[in-house]
Protein backbone atom coordinates (compact mmCIF):
# COMPACT_ATOMS: atom_id res chain seq x y z
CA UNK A 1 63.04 84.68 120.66
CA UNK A 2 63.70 87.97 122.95
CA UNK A 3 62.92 90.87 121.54
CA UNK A 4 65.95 93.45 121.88
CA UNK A 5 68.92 91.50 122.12
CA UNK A 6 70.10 92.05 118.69
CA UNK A 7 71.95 94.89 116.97
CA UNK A 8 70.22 97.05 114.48
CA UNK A 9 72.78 98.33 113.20
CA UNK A 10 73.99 95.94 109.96
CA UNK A 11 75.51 97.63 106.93
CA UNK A 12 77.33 95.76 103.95
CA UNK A 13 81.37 95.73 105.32
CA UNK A 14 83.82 94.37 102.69
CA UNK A 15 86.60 91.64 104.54
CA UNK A 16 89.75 91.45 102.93
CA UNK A 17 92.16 88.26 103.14
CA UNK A 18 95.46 89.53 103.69
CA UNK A 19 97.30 86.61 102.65
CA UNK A 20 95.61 86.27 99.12
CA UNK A 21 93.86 90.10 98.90
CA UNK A 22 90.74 88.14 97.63
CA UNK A 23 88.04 90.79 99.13
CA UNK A 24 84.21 89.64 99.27
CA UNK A 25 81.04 91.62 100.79
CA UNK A 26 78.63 90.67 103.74
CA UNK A 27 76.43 92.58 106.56
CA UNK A 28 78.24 93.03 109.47
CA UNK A 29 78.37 95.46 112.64
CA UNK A 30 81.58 95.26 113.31
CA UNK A 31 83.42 98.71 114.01
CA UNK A 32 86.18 99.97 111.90
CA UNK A 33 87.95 102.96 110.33
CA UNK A 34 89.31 101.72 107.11
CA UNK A 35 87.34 101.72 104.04
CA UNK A 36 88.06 100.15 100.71
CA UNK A 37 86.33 101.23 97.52
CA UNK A 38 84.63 97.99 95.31
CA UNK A 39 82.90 98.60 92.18
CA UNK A 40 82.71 102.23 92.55
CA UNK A 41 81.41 102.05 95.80
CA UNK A 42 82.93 102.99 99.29
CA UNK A 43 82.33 100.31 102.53
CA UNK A 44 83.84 99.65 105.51
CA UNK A 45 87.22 97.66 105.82
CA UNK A 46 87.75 94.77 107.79
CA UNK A 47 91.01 93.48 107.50
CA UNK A 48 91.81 89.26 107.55
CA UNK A 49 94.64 87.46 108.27
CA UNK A 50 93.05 84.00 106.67
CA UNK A 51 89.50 83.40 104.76
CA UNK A 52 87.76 80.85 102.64
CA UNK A 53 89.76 81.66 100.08
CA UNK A 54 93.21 80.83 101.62
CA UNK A 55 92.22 78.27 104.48
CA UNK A 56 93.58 75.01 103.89
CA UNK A 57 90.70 73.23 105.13
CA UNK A 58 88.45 75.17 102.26
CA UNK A 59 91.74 75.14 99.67
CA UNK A 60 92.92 71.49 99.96
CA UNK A 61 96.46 72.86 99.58
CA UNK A 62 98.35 72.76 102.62
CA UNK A 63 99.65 76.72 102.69
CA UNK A 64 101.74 77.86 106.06
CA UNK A 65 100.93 81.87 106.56
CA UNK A 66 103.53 83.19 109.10
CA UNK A 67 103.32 86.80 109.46
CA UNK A 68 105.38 86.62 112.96
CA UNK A 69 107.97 85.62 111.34
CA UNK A 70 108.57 82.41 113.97
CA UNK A 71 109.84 80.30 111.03
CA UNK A 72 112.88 82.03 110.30
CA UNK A 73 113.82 82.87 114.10
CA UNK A 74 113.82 79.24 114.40
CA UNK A 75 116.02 78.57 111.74
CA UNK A 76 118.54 81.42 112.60
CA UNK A 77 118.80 80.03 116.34
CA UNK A 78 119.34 76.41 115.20
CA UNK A 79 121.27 76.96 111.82
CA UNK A 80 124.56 76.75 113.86
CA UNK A 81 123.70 72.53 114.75
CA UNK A 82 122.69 71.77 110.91
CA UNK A 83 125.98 70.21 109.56
């Protein structure tokens, strides 16, 4: 393996699933600003749209997560053919 080509820099990073607020802990370097306290303790934020927890491949409950909004545009703009 080459020496040097990976970061040094891992701390513990709590990810939090938007769509369900299920928050877990792991090591990660990824940059952020946010932090969230868990169990009395302060980490860094990283903020989800979809996880493990709310995946429907993980789930087995077929769940549609539309933040955009798309669904009801589409409805809007066609509600005038529905009879």
């Amino acid at each position: 393996m080459k020496k040097g080509i990976h970061p040094e820099n891992y701390r513990m990073v709590a990810f939090k699933d938007m769509s369900n607020n299920d928050v877990f802990l792991t090591r990660s370097t990824a940059p952020t600003k946010e932090t969230l306290e868990v169990d009395g303790v302060e980490y860094p934020l990283i903020k989800l749209e979809i996880s493990r927890t709310s995946h429907p491949f993980y789930t087995g409950k077929s769940k549609l997560v539309d933040t955009a909004g798309r669904i009801d545009k589409f409805k809007t703009k066609y509600a005038k053919f529905k009879k």
